[in-house]
N, C-alpha and C. Protein backbone atom coordinates (compact mmCIF):
# COMPACT_ATOMS: atom_id res chain seq x y z
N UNK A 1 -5.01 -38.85 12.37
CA UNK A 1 -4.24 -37.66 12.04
C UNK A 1 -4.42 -36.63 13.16
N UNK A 2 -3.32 -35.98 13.34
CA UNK A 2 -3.43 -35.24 14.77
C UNK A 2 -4.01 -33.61 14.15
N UNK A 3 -4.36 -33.13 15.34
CA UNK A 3 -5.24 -31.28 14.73
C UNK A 3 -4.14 -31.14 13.91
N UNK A 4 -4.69 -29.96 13.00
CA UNK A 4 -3.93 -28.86 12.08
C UNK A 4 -3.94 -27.70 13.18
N UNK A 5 -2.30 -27.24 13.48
CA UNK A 5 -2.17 -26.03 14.15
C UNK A 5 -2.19 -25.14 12.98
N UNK A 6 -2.46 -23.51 13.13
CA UNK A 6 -2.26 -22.32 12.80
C UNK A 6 -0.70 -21.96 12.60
N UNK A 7 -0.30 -21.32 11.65
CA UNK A 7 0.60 -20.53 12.23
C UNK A 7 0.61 -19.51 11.58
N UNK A 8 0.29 -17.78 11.77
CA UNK A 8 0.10 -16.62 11.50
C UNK A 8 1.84 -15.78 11.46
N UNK A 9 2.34 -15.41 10.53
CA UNK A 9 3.34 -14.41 9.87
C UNK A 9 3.44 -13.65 9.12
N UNK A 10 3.84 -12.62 9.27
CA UNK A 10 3.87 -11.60 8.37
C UNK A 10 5.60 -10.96 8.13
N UNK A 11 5.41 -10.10 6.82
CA UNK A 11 6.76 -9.70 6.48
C UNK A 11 6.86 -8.33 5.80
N UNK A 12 7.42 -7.99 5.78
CA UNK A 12 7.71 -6.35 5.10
C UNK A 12 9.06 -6.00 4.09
N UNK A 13 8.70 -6.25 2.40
CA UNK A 13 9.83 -5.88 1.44
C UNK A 13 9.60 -4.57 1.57
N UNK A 14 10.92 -3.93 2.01
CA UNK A 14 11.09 -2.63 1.85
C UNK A 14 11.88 -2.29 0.44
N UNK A 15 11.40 -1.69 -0.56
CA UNK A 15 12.54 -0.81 -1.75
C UNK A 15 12.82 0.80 -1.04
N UNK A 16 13.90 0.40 -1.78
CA UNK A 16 14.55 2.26 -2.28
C UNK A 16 15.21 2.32 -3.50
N UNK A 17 14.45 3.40 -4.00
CA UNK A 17 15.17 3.07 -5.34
C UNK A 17 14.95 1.62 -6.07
N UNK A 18 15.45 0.94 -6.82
CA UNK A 18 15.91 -0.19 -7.54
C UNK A 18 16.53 -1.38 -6.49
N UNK A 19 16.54 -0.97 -5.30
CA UNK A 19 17.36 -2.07 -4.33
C UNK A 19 15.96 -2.32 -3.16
N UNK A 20 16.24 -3.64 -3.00
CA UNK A 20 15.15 -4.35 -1.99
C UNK A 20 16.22 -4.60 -0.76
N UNK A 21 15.70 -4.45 0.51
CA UNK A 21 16.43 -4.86 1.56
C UNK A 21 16.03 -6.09 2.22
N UNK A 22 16.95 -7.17 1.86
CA UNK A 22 16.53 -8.54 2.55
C UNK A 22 17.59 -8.69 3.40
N UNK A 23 16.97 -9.82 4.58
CA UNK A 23 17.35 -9.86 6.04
C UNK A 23 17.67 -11.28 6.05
N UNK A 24 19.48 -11.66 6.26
CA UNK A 24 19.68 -12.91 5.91
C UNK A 24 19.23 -13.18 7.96
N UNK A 25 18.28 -14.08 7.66
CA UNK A 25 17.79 -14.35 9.33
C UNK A 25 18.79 -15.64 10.03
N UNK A 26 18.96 -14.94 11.64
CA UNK A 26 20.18 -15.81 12.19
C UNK A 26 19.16 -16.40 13.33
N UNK A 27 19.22 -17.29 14.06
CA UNK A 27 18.78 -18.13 15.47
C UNK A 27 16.71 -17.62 15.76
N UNK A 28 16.58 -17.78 14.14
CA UNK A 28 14.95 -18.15 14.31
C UNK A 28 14.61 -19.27 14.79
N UNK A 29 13.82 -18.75 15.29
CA UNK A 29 12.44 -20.54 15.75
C UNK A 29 12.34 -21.43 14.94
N UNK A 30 11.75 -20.80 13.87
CA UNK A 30 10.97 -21.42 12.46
C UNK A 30 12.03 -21.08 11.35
N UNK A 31 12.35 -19.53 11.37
CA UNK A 31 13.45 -19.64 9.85
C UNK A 31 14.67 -19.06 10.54
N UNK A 32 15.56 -19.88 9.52
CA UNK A 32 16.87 -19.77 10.08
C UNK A 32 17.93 -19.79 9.04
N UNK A 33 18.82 -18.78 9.09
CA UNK A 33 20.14 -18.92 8.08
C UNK A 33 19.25 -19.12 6.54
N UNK A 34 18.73 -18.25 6.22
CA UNK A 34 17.87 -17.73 5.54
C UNK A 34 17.64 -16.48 4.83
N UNK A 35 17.69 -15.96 3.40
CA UNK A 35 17.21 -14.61 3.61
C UNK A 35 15.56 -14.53 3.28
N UNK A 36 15.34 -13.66 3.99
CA UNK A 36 13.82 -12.96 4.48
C UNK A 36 13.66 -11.55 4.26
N UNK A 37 12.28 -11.26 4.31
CA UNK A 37 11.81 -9.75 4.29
C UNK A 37 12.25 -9.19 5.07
N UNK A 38 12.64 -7.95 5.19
CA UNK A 38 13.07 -6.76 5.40
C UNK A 38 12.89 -7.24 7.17
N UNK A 39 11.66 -7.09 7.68
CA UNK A 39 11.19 -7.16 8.89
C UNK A 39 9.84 -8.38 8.97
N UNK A 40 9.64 -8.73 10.10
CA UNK A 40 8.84 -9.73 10.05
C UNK A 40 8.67 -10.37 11.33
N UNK A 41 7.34 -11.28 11.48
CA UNK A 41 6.89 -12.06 12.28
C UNK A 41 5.89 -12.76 12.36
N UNK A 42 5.98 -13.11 13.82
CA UNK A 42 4.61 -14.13 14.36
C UNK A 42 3.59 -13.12 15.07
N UNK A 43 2.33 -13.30 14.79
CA UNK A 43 0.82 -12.14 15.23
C UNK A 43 1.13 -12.70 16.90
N UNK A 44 1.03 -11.56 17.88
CA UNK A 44 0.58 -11.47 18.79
C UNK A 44 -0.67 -12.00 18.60
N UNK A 45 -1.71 -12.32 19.92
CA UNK A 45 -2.82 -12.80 20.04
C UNK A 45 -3.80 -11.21 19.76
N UNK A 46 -3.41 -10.32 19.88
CA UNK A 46 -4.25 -9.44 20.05
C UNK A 46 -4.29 -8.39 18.32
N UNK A 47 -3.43 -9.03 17.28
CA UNK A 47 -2.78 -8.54 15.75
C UNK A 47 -3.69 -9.52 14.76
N UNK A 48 -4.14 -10.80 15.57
CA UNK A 48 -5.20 -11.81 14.64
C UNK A 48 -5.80 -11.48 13.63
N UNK A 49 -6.61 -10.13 13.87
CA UNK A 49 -6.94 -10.03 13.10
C UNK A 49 -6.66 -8.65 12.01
N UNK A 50 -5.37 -8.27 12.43
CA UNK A 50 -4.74 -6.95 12.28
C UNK A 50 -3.05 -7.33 11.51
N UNK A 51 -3.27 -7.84 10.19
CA UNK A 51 -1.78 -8.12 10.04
C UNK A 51 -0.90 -6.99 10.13
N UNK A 52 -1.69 -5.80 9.64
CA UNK A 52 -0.68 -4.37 9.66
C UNK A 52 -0.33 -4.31 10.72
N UNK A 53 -0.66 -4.36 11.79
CA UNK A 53 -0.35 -3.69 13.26
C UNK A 53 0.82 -4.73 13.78
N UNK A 54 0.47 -6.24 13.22
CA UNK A 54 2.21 -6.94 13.35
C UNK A 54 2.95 -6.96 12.28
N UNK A 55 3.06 -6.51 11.29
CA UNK A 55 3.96 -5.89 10.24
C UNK A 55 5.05 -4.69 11.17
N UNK A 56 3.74 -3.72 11.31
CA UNK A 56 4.54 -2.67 11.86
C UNK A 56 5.02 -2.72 13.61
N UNK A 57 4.42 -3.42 13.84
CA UNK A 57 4.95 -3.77 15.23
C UNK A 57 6.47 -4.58 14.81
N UNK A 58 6.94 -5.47 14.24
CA UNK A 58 8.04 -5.97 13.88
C UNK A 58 9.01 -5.10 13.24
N UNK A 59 8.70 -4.24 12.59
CA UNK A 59 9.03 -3.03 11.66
C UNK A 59 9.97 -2.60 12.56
N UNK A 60 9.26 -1.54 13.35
CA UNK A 60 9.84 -0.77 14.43
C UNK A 60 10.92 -1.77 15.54
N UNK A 61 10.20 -2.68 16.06
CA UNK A 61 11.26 -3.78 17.10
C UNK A 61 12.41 -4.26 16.06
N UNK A 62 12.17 -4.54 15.21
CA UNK A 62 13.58 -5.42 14.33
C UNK A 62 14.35 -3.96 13.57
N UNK A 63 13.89 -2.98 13.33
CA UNK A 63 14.92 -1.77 12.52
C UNK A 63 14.52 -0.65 12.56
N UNK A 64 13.87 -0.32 14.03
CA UNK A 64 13.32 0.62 14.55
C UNK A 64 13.05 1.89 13.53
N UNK A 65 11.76 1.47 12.64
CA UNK A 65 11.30 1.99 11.90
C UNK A 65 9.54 2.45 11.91
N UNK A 66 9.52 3.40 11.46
CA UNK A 66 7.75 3.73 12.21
C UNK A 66 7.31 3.55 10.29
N UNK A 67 5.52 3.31 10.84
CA UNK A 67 5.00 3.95 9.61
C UNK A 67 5.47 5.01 9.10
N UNK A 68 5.60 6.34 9.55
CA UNK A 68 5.78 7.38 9.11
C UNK A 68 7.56 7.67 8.28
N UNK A 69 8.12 6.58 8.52
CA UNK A 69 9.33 6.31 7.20
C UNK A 69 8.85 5.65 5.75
N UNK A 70 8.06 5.01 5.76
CA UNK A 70 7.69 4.64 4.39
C UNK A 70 6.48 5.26 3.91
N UNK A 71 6.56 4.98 2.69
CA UNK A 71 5.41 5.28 1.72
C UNK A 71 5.00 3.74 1.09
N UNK A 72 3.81 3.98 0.39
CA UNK A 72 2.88 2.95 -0.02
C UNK A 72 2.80 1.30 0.51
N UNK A 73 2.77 1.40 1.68
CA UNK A 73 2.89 0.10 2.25
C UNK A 73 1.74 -0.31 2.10
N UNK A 74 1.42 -1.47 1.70
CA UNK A 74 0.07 -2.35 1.11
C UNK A 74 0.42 -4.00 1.46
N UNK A 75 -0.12 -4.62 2.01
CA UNK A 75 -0.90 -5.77 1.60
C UNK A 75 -0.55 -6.57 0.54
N UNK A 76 0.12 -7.61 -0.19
CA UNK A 76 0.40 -7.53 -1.40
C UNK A 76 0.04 -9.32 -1.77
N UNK A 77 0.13 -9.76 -0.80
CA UNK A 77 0.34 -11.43 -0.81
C UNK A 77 -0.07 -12.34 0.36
N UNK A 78 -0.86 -13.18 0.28
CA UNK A 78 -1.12 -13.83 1.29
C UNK A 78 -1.00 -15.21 1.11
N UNK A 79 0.02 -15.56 1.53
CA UNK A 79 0.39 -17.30 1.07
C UNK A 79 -0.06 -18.14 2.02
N UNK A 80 -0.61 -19.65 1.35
CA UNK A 80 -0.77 -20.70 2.22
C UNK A 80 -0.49 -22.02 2.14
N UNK A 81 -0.08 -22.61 3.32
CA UNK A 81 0.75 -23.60 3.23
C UNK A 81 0.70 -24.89 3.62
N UNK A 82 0.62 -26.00 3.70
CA UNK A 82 0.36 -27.13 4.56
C UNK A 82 1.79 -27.71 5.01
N UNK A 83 1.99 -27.27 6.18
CA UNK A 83 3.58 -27.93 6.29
C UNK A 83 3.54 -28.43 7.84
N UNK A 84 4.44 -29.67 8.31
CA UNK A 84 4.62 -29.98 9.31
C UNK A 84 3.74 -29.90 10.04
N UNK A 85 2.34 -30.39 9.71
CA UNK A 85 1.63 -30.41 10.65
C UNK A 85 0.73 -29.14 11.33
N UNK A 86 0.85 -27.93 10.09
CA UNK A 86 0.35 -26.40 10.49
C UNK A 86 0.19 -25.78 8.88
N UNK A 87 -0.99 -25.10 9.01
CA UNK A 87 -1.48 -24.49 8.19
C UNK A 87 -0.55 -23.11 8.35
N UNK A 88 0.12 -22.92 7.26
CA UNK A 88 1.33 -21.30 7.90
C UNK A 88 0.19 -20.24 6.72
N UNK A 89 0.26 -19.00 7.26
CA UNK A 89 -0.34 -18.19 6.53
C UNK A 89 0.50 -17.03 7.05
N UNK A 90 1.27 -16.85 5.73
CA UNK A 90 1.84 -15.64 5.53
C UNK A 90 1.44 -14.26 4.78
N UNK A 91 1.38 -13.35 5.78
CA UNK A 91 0.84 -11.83 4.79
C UNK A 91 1.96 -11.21 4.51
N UNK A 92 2.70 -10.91 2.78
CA UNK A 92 3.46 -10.13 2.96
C UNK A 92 3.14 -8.73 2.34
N UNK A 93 3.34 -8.07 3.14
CA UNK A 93 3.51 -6.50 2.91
C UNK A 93 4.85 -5.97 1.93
N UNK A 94 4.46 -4.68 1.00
CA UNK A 94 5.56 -3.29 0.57
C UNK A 94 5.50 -2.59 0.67
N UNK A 95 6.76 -2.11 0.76
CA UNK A 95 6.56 -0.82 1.05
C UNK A 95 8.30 -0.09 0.38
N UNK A 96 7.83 1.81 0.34
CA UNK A 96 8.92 1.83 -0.29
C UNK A 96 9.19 2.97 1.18
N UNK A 97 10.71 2.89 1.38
CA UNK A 97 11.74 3.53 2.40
C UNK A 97 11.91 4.70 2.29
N UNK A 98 11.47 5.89 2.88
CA UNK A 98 12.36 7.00 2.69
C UNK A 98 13.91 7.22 2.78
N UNK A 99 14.13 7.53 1.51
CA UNK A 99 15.79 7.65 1.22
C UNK A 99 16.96 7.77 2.53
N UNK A 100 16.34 8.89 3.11
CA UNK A 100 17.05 9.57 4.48
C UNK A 100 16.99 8.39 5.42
N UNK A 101 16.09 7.03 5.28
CA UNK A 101 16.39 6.41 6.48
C UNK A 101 17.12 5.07 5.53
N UNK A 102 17.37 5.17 4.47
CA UNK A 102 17.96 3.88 4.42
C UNK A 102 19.53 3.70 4.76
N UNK A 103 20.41 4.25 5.10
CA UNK A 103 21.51 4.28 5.57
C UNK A 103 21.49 3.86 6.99
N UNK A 104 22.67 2.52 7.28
CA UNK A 104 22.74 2.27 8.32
C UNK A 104 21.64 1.74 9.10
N UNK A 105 20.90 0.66 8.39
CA UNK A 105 20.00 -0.47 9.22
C UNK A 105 20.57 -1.41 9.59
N UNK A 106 20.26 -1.79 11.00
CA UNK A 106 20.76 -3.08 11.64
C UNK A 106 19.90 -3.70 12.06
N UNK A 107 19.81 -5.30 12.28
CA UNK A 107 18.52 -5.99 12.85
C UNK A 107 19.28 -6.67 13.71
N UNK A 108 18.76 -6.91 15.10
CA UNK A 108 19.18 -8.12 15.73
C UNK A 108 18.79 -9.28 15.48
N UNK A 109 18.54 -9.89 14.62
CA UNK A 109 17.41 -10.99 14.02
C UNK A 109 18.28 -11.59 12.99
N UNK A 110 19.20 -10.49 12.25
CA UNK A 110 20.63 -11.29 11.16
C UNK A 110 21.11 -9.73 10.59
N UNK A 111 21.61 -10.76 9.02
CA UNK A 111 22.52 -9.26 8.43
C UNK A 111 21.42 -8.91 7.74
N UNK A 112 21.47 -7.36 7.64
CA UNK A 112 20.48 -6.30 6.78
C UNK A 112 21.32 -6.62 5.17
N UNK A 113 20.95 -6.27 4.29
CA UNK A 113 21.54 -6.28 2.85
C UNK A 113 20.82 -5.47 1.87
N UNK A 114 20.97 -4.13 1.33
CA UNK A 114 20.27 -3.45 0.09
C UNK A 114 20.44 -4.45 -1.04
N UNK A 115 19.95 -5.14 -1.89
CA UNK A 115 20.19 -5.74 -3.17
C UNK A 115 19.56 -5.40 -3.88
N UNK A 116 19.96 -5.41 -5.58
CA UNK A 116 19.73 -4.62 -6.92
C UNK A 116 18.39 -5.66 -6.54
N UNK A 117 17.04 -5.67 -7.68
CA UNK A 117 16.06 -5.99 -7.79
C UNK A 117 16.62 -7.35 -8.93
N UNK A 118 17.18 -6.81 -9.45
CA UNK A 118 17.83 -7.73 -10.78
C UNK A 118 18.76 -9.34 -10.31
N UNK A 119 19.07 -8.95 -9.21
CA UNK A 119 19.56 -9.87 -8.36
C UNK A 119 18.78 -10.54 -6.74
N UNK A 120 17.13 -10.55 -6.85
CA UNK A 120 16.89 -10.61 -5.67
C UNK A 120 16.80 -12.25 -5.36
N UNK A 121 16.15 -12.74 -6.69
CA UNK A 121 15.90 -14.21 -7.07
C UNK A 121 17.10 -15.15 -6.84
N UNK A 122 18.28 -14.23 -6.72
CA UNK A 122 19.32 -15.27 -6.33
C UNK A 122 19.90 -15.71 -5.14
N UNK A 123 19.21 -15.07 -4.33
CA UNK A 123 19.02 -15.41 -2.82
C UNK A 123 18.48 -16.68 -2.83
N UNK A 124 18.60 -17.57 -1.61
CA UNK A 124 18.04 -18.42 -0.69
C UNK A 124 17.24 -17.75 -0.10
N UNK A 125 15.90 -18.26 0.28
CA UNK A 125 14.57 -18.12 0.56
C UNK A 125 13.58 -19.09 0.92
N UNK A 126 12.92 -19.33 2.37
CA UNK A 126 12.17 -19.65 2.09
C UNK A 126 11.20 -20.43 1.37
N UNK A 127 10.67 -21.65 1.29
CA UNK A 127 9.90 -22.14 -0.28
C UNK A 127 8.49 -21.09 -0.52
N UNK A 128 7.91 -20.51 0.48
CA UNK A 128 7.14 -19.54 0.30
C UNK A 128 7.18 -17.87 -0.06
N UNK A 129 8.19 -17.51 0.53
CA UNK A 129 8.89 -16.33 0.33
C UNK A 129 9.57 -16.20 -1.14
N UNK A 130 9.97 -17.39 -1.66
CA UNK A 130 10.73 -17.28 -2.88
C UNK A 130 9.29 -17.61 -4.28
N UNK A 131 8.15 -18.34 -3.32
CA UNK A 131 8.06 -18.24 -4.72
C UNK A 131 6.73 -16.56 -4.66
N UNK A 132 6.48 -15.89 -3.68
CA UNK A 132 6.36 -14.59 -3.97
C UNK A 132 6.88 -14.06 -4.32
N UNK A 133 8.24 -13.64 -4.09
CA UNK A 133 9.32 -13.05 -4.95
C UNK A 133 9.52 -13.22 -6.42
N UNK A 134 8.80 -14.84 -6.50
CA UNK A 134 9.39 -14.87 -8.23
C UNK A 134 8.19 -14.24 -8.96
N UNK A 135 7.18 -14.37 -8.43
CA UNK A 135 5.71 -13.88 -8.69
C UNK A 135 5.62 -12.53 -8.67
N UNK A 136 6.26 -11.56 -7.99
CA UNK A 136 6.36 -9.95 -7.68
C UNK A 136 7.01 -9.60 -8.50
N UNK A 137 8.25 -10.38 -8.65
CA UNK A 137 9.25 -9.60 -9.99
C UNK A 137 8.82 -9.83 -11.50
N UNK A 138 8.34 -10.84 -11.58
CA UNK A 138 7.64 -11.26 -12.72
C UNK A 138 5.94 -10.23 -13.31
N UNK A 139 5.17 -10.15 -12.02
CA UNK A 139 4.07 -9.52 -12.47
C UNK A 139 3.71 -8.80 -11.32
N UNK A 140 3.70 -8.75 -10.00
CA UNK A 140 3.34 -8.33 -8.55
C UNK A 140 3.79 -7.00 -9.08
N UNK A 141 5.03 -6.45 -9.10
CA UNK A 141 5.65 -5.20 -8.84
C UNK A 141 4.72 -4.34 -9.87
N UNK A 142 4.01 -4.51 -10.93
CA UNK A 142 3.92 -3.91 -11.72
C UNK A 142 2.55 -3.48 -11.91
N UNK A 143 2.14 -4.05 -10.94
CA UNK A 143 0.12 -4.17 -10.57
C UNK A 143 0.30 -3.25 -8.92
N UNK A 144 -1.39 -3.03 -8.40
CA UNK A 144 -1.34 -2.89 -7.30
C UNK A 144 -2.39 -3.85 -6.67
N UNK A 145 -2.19 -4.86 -7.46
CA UNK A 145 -3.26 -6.13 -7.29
C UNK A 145 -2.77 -6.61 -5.82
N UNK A 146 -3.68 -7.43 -5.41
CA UNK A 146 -3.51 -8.29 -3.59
C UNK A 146 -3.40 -9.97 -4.32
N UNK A 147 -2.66 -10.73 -4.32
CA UNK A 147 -3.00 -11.70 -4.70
C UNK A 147 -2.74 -12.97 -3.35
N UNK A 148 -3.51 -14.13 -3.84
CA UNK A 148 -3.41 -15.44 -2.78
C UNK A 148 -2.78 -16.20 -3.69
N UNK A 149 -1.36 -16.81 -2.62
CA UNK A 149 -0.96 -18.08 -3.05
C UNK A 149 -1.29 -19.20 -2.61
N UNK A 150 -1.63 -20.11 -2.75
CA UNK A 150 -2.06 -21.66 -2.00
C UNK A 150 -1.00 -22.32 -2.74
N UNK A 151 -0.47 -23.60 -1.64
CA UNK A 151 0.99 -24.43 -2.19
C UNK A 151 -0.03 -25.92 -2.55
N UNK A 152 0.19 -26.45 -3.33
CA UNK A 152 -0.27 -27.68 -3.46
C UNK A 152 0.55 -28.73 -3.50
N UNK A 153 1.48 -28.60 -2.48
CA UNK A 153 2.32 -29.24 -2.05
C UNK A 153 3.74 -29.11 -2.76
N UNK A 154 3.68 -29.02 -4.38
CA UNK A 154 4.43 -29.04 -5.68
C UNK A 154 4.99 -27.97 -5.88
N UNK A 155 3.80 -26.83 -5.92
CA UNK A 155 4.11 -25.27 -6.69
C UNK A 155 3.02 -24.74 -5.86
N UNK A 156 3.33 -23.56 -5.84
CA UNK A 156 2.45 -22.43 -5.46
C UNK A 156 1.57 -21.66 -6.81
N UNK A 157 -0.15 -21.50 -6.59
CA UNK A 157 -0.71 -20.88 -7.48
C UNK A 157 -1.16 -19.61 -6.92
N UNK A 158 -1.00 -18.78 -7.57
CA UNK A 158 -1.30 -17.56 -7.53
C UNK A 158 -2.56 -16.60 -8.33
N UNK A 159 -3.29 -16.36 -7.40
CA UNK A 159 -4.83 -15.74 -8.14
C UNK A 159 -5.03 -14.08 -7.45
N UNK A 160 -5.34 -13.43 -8.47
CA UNK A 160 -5.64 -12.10 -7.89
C UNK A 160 -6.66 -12.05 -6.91
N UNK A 161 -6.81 -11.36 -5.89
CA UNK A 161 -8.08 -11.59 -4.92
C UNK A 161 -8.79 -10.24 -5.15
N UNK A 162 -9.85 -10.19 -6.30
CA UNK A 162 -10.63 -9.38 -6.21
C UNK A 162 -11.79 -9.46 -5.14
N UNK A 163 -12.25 -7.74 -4.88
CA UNK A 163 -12.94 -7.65 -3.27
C UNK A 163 -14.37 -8.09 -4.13
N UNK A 164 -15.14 -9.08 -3.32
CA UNK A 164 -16.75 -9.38 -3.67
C UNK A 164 -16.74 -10.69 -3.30
């Protein structure tokens, strides 16, 4: 069996209001013709150990947005995966948008889209991304819990990660 590569990503659901902004992604590496978080990526070598700093480093490059537009951005999910030959570990981040900047986002990366919350699950996604999403709308949104998903190839389980 050949090494297990790494692969380090992160993502950013932005709300406003009742609407989540997902990013149907066009001529990715890895995801493609897809919808995705708000903003997102692959860790620089020097973000390893800093997922915020490539959250918001992607933030700003994909919808030229600073920390200082959102409120409560946290940490929320850290999924893991065994796929193709690479361990993928995704951190996804929320956060909520100041009103004044949600008008008129564009990404060069695909189309931007505000969608009701009530309708987010009916997107295409990801097999990791979707099943955080089903997990956030279901119980995530309503906690300010950090939880880990691990895929066991089948389904994804989800455990709160208390600190100790």
């Amino acid at each position: 069996m050949a090494d297990i590569m790494l692969r380090n990503m992160t993502g950013v659901y932005l709300s406003c209001g009742e609407k989540m902004l997902l990013l149907y992604r066009q001529g990715g590496r890895v995801v493609n013709n897809t919808w995705v978080p708000s903003a997102g990526g692959h860790f620089e070598k020097e973000e390893l150990n800093d997922p915020e700093a490539c959250v918001l480093r992607e933030l700003h490059e994909e919808l030229g947005l600073t920390r200082d537009d959102l409120s409560n951005l946290r940490l929320r999910y850290v999924g893991l995966r065994h796929y193709q030959g690479e361990i993928r570990q995704n951190y996804y981040f929320f956060a909520d948008l100041k009103p004044e900047k949600a008008e008129g986002l564009a990404s060069d990366e695909g189309k931007c889209r505000w969608v009701d919350y009530a309708d987010v699950l009916s997107y295409d996604m990801p097999l990791t991304a979707k099943a955080v999403m089903e997990h956030y709308m279901k119980t995530g949104r309503f906690t300010q819990a950090l939880y880990g998903a691990a895929s066991d190839g089948k389904a994804f389980h989800f455990t709160e990660m208390g600190e100790g």
